[in-house]
Protein backbone atom coordinates (compact mmCIF):
# COMPACT_ATOMS: atom_id res chain seq x y z
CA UNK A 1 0.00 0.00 0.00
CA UNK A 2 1.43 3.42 -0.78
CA UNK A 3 2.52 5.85 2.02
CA UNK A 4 0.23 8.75 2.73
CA UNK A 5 2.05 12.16 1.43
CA UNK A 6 -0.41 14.20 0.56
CA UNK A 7 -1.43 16.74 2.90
CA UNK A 8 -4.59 19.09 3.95
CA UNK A 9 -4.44 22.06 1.42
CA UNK A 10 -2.53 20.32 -1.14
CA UNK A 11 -4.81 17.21 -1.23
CA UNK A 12 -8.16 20.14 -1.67
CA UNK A 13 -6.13 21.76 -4.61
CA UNK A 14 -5.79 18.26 -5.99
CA UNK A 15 -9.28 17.10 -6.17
CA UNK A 16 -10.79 20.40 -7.20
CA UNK A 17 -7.96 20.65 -10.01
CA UNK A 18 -9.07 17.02 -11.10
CA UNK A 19 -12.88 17.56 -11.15
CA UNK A 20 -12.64 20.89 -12.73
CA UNK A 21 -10.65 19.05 -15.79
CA UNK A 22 -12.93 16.33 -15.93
CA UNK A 23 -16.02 19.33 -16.49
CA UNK A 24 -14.07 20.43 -18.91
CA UNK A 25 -14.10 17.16 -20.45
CA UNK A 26 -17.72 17.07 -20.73
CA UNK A 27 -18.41 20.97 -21.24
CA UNK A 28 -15.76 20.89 -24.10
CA UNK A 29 -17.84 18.68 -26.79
CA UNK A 30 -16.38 20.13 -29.83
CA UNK A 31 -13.00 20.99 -28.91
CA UNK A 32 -10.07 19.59 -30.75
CA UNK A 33 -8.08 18.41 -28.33
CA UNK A 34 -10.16 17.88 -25.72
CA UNK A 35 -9.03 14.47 -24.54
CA UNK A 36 -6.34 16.12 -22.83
CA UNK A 37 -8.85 17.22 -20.28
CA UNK A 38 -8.56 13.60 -19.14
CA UNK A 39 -5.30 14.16 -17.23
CA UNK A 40 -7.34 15.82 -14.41
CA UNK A 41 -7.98 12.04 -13.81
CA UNK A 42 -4.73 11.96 -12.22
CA UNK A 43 -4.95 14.49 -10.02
CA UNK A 44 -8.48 13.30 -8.96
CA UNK A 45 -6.66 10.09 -8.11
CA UNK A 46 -3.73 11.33 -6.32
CA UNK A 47 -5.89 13.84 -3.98
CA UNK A 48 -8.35 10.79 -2.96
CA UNK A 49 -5.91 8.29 -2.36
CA UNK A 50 -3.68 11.11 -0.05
CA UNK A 51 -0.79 9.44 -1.70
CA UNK A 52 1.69 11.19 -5.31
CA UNK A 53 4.39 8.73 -6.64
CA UNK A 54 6.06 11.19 -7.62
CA UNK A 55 5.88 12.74 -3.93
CA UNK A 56 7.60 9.30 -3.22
CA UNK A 57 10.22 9.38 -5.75
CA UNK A 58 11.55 12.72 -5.11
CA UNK A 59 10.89 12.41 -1.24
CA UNK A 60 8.54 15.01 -1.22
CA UNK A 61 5.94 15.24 1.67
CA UNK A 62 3.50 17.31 2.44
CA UNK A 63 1.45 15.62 5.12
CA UNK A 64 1.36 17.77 8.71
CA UNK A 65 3.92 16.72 11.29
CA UNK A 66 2.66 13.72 13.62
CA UNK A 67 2.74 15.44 17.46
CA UNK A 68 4.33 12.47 19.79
């Protein structure tokens, strides 16, 4: 199971980035190119799972600080 590192803000930015694509997608009929709207599936994907591989490859985290 992938690590959680996807924090708070980030992880709202992600899923509202995603959807807002994905509209596009469907609002966008006629466009040319408008499959590209489908990359806000990753995004969507990364936000709800809390977890970026790419966030995991670069060591990137932005999850809040556990308190002990």
């Amino acid at each position: 199971m992938l690590k959680k590192n996807v924090g708070g803000i980030d992880r709202i930015l992600r899923i509202v980035v995603g959807l807002a694509l994905l509209v596009g997608f469907f609002l966008n009929a006629d466009a040319g190119m408008r499959w590209l709207y489908l990359i806000g599936i990753v995004p969507l994907a990364t936000g709800l799972m809390s977890s970026c591989p790419v966030y995991s490859i670069l060591g990137l985290n932005s999850c809040p600080m556990k308190k002990n």
